[in-house]
PDB file of N, CA and C in Angstrom:
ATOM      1  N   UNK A   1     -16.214  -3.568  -2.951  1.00  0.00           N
ATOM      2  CA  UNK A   1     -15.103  -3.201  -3.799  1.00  0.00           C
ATOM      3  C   UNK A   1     -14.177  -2.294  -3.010  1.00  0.00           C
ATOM      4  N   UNK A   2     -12.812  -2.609  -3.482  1.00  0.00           N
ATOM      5  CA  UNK A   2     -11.745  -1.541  -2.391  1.00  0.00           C
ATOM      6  C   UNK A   2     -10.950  -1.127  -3.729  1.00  0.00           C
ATOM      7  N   UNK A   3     -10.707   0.721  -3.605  1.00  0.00           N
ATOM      8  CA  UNK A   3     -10.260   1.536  -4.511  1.00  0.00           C
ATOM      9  C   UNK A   3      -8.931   2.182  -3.212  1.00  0.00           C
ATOM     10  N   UNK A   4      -7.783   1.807  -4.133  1.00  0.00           N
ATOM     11  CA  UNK A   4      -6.663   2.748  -3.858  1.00  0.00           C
ATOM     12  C   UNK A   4      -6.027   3.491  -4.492  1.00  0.00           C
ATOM     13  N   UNK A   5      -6.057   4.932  -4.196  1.00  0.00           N
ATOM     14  CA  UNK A   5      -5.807   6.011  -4.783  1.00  0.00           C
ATOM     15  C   UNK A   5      -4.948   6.444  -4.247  1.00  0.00           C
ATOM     16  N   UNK A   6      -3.825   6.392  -5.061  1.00  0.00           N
ATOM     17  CA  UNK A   6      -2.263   6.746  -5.229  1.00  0.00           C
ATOM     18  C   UNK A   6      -1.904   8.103  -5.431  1.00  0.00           C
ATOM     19  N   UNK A   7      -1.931   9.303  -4.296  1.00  0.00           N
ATOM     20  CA  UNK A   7      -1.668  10.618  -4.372  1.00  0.00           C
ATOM     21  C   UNK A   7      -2.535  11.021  -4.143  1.00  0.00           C
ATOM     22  N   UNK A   8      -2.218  12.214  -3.096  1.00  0.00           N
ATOM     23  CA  UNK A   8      -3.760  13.090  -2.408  1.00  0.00           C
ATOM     24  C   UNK A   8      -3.699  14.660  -3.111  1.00  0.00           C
ATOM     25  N   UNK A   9      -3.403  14.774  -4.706  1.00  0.00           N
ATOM     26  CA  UNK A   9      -3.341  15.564  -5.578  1.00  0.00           C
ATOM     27  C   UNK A   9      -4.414  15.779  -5.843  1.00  0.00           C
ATOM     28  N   UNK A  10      -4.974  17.190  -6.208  1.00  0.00           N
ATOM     29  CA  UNK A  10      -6.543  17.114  -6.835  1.00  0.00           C
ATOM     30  C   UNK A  10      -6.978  16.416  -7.714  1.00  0.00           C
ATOM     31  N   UNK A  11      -6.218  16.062  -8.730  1.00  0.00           N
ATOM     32  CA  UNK A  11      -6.600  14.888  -9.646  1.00  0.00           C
ATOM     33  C   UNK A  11      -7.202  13.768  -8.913  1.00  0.00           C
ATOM     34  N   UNK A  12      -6.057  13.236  -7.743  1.00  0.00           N
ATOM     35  CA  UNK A  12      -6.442  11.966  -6.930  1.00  0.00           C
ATOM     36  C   UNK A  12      -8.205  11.939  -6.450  1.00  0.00           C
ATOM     37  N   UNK A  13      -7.627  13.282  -5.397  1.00  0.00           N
ATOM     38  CA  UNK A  13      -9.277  13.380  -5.038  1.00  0.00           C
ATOM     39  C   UNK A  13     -10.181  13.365  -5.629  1.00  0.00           C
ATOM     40  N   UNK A  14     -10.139  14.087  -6.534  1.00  0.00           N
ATOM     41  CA  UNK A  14     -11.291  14.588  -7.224  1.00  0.00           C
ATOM     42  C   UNK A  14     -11.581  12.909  -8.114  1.00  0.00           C
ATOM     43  N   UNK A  15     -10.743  11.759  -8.401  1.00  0.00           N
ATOM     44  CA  UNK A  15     -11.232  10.983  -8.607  1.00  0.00           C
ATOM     45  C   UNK A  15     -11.782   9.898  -7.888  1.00  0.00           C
ATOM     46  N   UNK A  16     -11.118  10.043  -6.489  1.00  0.00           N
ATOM     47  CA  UNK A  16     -11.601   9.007  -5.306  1.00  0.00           C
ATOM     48  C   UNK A  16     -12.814   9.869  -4.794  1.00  0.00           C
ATOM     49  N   UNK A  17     -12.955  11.188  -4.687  1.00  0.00           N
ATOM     50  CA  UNK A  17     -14.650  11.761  -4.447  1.00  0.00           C
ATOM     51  C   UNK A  17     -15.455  11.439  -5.954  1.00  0.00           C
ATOM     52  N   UNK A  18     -15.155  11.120  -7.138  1.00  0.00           N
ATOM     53  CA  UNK A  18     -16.201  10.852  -8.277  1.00  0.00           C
ATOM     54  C   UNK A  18     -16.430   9.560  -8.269  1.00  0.00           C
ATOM     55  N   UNK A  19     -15.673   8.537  -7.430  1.00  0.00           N
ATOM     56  CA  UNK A  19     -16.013   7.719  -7.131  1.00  0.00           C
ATOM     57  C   UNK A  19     -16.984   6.815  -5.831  1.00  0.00           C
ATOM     58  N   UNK A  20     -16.464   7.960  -4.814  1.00  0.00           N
ATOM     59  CA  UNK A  20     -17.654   7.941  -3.970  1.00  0.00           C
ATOM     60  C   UNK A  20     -19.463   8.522  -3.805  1.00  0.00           C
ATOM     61  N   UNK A  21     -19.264   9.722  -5.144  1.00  0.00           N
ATOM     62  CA  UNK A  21     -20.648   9.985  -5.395  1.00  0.00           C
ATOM     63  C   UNK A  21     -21.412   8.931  -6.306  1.00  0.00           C
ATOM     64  N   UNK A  22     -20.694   7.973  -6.528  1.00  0.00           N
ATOM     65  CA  UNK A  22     -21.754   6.812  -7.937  1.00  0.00           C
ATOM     66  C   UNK A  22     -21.330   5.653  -6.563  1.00  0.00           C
ATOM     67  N   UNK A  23     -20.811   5.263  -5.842  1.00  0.00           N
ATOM     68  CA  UNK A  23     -20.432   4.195  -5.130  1.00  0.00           C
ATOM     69  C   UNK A  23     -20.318   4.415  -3.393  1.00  0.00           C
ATOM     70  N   UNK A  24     -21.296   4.717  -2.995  1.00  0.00           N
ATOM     71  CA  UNK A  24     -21.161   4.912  -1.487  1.00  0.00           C
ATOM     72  C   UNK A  24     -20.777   3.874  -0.476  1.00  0.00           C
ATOM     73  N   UNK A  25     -20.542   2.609  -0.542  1.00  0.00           N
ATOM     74  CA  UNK A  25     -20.655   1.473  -0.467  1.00  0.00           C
ATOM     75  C   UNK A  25     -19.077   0.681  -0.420  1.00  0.00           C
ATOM     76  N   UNK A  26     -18.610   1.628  -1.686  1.00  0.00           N
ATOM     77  CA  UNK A  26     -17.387   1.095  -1.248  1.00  0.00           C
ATOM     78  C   UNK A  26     -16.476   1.806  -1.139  1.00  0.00           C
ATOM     79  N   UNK A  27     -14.851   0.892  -0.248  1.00  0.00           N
ATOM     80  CA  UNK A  27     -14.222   1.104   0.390  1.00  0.00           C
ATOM     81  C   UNK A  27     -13.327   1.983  -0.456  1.00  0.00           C
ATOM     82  N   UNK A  28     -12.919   3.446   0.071  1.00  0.00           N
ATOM     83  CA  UNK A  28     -11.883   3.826  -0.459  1.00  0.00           C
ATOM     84  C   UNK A  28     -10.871   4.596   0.049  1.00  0.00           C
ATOM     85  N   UNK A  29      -9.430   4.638   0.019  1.00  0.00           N
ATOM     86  CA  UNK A  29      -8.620   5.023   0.443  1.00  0.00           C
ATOM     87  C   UNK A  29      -7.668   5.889  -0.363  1.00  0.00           C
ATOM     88  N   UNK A  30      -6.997   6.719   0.122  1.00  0.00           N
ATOM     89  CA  UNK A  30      -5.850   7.428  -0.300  1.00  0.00           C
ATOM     90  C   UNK A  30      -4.556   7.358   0.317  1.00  0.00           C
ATOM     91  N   UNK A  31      -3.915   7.564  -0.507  1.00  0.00           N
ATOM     92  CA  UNK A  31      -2.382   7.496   0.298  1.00  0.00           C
ATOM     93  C   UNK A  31      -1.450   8.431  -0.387  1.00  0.00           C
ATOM     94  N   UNK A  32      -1.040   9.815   0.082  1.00  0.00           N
ATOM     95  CA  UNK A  32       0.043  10.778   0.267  1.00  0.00           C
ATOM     96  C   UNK A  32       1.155  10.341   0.849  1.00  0.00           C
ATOM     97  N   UNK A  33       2.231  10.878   0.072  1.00  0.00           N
ATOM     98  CA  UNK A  33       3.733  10.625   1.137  1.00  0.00           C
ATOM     99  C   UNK A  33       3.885  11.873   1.613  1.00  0.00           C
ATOM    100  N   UNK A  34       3.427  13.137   1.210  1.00  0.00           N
ATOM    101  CA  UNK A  34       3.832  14.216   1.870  1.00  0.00           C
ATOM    102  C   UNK A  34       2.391  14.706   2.940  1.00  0.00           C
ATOM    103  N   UNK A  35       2.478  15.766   3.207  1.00  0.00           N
ATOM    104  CA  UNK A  35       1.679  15.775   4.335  1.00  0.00           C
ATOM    105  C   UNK A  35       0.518  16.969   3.699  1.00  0.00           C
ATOM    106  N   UNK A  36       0.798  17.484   2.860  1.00  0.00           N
ATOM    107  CA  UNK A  36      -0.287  18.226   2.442  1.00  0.00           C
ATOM    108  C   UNK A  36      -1.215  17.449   1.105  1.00  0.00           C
ATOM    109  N   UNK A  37      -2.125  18.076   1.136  1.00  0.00           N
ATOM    110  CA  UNK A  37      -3.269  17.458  -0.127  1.00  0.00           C
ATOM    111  C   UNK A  37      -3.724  18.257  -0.757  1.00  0.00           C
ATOM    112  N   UNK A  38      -4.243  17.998  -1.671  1.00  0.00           N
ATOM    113  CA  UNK A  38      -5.089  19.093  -2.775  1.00  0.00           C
ATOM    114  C   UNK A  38      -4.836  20.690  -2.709  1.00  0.00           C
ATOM    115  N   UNK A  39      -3.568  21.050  -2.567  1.00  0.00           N
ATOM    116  CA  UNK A  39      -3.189  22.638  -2.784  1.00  0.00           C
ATOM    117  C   UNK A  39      -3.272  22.878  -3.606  1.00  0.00           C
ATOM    118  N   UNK A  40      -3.220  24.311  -4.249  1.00  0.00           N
ATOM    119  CA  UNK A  40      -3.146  24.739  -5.593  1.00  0.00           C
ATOM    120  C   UNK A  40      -1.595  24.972  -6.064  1.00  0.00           C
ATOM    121  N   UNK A  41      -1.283  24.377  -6.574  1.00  0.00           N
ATOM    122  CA  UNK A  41      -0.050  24.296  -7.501  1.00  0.00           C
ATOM    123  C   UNK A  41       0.051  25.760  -8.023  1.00  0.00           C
ATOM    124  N   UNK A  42      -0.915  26.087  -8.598  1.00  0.00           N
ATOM    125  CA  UNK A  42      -0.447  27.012  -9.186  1.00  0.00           C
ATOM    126  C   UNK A  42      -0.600  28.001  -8.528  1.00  0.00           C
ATOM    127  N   UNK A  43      -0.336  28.294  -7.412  1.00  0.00           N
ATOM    128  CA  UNK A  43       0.635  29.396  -6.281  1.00  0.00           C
ATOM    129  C   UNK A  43       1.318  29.334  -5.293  1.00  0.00           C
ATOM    130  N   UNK A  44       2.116  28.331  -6.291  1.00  0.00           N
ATOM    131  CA  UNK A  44       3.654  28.221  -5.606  1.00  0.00           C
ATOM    132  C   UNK A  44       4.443  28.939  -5.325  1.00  0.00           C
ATOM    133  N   UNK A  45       4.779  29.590  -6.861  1.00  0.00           N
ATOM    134  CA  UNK A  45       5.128  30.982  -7.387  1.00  0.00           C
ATOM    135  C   UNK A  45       5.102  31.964  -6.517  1.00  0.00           C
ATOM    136  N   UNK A  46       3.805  32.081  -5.990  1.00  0.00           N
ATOM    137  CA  UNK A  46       3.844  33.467  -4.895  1.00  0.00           C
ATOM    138  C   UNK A  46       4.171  33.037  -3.344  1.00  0.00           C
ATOM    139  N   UNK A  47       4.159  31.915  -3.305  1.00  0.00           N
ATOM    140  CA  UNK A  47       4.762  31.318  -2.183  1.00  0.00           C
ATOM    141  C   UNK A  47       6.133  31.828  -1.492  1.00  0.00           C
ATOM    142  N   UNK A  48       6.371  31.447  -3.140  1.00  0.00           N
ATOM    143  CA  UNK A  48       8.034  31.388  -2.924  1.00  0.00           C
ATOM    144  C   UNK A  48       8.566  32.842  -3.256  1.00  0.00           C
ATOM    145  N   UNK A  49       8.049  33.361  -3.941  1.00  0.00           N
ATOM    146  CA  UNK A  49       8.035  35.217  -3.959  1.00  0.00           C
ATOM    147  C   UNK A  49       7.634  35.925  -2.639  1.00  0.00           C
ATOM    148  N   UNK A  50       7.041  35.201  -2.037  1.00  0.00           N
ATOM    149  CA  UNK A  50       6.663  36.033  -0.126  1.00  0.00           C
ATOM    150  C   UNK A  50       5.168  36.151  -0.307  1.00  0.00           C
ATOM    151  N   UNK A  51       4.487  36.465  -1.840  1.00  0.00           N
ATOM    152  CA  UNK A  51       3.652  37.257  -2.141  1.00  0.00           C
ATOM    153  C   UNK A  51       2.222  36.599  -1.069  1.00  0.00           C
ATOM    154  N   UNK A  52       2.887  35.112  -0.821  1.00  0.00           N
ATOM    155  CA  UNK A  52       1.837  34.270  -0.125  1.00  0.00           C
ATOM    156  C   UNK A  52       2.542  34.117   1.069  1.00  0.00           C
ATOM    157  N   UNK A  53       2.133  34.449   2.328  1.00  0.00           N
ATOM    158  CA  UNK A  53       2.739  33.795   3.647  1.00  0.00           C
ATOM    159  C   UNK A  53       2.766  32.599   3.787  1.00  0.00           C
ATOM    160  N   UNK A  54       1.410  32.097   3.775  1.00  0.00           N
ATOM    161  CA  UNK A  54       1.573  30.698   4.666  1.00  0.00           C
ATOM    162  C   UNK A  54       0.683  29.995   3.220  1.00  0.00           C
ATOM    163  N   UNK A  55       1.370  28.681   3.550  1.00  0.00           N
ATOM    164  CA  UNK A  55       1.270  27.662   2.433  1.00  0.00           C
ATOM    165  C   UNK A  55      -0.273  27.306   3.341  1.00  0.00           C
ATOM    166  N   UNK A  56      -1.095  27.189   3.972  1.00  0.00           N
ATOM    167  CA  UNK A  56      -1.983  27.021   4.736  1.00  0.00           C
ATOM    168  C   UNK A  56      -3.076  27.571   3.262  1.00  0.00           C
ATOM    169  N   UNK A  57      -2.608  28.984   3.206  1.00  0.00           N
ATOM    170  CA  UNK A  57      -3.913  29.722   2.351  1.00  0.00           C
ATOM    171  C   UNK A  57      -3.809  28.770   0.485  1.00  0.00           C
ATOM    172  N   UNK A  58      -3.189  27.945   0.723  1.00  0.00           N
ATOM    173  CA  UNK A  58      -2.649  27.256  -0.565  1.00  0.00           C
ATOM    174  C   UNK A  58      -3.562  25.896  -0.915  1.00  0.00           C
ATOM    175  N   UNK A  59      -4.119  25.487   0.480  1.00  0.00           N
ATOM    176  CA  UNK A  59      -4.662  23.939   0.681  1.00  0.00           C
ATOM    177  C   UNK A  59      -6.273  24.324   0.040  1.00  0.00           C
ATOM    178  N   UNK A  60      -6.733  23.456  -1.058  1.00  0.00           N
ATOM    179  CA  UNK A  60      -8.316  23.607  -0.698  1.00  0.00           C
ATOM    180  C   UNK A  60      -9.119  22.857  -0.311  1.00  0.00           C
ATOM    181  N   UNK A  61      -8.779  21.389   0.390  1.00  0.00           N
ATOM    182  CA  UNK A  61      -9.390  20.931   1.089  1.00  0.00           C
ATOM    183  C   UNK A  61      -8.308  20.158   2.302  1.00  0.00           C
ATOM    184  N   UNK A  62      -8.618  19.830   3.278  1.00  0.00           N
ATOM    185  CA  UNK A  62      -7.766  18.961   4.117  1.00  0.00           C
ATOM    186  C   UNK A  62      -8.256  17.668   4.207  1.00  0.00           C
ATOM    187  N   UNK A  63      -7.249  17.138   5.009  1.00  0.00           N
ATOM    188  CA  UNK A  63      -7.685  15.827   5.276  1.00  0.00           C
ATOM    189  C   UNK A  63      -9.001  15.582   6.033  1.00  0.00           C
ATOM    190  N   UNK A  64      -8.705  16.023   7.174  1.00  0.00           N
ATOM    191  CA  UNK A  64     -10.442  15.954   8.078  1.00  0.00           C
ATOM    192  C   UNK A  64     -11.640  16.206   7.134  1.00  0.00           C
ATOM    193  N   UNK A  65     -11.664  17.134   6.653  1.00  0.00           N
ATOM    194  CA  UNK A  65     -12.701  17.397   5.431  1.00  0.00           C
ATOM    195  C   UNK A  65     -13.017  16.774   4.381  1.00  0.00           C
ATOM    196  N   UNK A  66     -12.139  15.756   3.686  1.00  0.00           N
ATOM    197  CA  UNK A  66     -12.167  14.689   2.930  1.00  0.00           C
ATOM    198  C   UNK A  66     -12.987  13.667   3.992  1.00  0.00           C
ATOM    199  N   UNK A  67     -12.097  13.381   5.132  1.00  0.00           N
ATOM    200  CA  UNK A  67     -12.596  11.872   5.752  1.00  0.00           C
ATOM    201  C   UNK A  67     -13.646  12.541   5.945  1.00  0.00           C
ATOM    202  N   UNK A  68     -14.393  13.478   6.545  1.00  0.00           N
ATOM    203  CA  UNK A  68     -15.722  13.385   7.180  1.00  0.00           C
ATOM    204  C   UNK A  68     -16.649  13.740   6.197  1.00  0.00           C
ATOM    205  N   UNK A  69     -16.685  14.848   5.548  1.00  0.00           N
ATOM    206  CA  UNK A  69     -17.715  14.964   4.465  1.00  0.00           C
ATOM    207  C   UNK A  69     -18.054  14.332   3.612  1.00  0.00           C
ATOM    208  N   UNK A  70     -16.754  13.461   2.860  1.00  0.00           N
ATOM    209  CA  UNK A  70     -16.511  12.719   1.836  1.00  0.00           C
ATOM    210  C   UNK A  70     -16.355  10.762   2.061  1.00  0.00           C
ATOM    211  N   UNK A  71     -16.082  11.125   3.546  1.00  0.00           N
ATOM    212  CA  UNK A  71     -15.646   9.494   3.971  1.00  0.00           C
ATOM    213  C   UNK A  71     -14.799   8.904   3.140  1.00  0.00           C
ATOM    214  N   UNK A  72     -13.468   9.647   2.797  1.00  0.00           N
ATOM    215  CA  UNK A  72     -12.884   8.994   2.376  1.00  0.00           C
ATOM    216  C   UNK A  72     -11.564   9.110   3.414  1.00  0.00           C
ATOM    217  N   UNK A  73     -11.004   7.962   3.513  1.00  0.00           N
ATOM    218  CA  UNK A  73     -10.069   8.112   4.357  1.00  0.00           C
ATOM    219  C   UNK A  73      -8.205   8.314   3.514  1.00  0.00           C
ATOM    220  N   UNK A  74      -7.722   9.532   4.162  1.00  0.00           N
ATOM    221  CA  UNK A  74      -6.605   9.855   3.816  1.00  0.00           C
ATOM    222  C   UNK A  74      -5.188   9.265   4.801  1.00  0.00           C
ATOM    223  N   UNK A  75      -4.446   8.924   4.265  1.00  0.00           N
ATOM    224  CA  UNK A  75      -3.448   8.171   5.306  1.00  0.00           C
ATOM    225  C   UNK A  75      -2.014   9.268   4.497  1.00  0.00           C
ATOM    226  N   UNK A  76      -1.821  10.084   5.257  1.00  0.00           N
ATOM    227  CA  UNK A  76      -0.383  11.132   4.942  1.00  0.00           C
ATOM    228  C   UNK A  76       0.575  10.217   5.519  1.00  0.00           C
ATOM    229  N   UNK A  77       1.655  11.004   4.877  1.00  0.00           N
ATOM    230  CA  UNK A  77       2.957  10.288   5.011  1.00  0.00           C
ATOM    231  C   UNK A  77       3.235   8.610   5.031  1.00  0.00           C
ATOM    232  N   UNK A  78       2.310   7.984   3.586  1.00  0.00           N
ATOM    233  CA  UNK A  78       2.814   6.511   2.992  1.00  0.00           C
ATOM    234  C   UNK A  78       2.670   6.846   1.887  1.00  0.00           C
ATOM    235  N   UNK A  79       4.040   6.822   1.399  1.00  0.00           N
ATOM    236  CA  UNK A  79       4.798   6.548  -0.014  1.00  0.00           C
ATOM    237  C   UNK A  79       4.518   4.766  -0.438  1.00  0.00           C
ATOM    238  N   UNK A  80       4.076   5.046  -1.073  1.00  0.00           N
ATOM    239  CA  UNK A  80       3.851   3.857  -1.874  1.00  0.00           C
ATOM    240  C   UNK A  80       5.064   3.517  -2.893  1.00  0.00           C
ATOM    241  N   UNK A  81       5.655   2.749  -2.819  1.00  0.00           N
ATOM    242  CA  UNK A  81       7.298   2.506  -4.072  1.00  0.00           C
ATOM    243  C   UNK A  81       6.562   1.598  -4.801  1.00  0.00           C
ATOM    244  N   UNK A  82       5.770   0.279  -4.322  1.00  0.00           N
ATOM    245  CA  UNK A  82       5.298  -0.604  -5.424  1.00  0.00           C
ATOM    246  C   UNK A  82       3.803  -0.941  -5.316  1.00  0.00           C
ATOM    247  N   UNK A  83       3.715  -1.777  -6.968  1.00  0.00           N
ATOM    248  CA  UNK A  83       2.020  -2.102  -6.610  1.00  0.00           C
ATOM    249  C   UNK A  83       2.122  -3.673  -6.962  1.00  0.00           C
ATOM    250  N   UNK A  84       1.633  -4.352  -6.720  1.00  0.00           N
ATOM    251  CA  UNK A  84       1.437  -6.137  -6.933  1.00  0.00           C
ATOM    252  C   UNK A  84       0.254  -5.551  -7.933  1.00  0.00           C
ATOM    253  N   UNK A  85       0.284  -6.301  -8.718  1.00  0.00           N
ATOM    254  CA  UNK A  85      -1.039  -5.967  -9.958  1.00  0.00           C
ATOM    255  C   UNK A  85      -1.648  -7.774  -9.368  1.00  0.00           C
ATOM    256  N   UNK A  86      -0.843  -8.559  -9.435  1.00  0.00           N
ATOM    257  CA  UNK A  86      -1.410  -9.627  -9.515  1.00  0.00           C
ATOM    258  C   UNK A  86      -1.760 -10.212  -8.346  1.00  0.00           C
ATOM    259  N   UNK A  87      -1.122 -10.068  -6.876  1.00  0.00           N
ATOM    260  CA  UNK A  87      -1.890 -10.117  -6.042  1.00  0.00           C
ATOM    261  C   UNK A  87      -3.052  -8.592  -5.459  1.00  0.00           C
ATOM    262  N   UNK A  88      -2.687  -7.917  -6.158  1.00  0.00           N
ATOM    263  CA  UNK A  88      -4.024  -6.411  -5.941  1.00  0.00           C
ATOM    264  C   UNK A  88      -3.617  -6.256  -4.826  1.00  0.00           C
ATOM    265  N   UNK A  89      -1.900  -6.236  -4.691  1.00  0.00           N
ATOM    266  CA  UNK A  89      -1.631  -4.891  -2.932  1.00  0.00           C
ATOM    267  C   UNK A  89      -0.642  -4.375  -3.473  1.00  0.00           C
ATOM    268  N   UNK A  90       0.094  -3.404  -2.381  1.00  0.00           N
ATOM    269  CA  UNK A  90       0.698  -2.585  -2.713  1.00  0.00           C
ATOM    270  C   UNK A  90       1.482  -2.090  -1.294  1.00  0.00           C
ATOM    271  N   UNK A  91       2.531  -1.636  -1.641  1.00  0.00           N
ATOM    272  CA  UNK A  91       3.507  -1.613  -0.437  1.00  0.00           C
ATOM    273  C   UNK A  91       4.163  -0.019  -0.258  1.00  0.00           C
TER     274      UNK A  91
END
């Protein structure tokens, strides 16, 4: 089975990793258009107030850490615009 997961948002992850703990077996991928993943949103705010320097302390997992612990592979920077439902791809 091949799972594509549209956004490397914690939601995303956290559903392409709940899918790799019941399904080790199969194939799954992610795809981000921007270059960061699973930050916390909600400290943006201090981001952008100074209160946070670096958007770095913002990330809670990265990519390397997904692919290797998790084996799931993350592909940054592909925006996905469409999905084929009926042939099952996506561009």
């Amino acid at each position: 089975m091949k799972i594509v997961v549209i956004g490397g948002n914690p939601a995303g992850l956290s559903a392409a990793s709940a899918i790799r703990r019941i399904h080790a077996d199969w194939e799954i991928d992610v795809y981000e258009k921007d270059q960061y993943i699973s930050y916390g949103s909600c400290g943006i705010p201090y981001y952008v107030a100074d209160e946070v320097t670096s958007l770095d302390s913002l990330i809670t997992l990265t990519k390397e850490k997904i692919e290797q612990k998790r084996n799931i592979p993350v592909h940054l920077f592909h925006e996905v615009v469409n999905v084929d439902y009926k042939k099952k791809g996506f561009m």
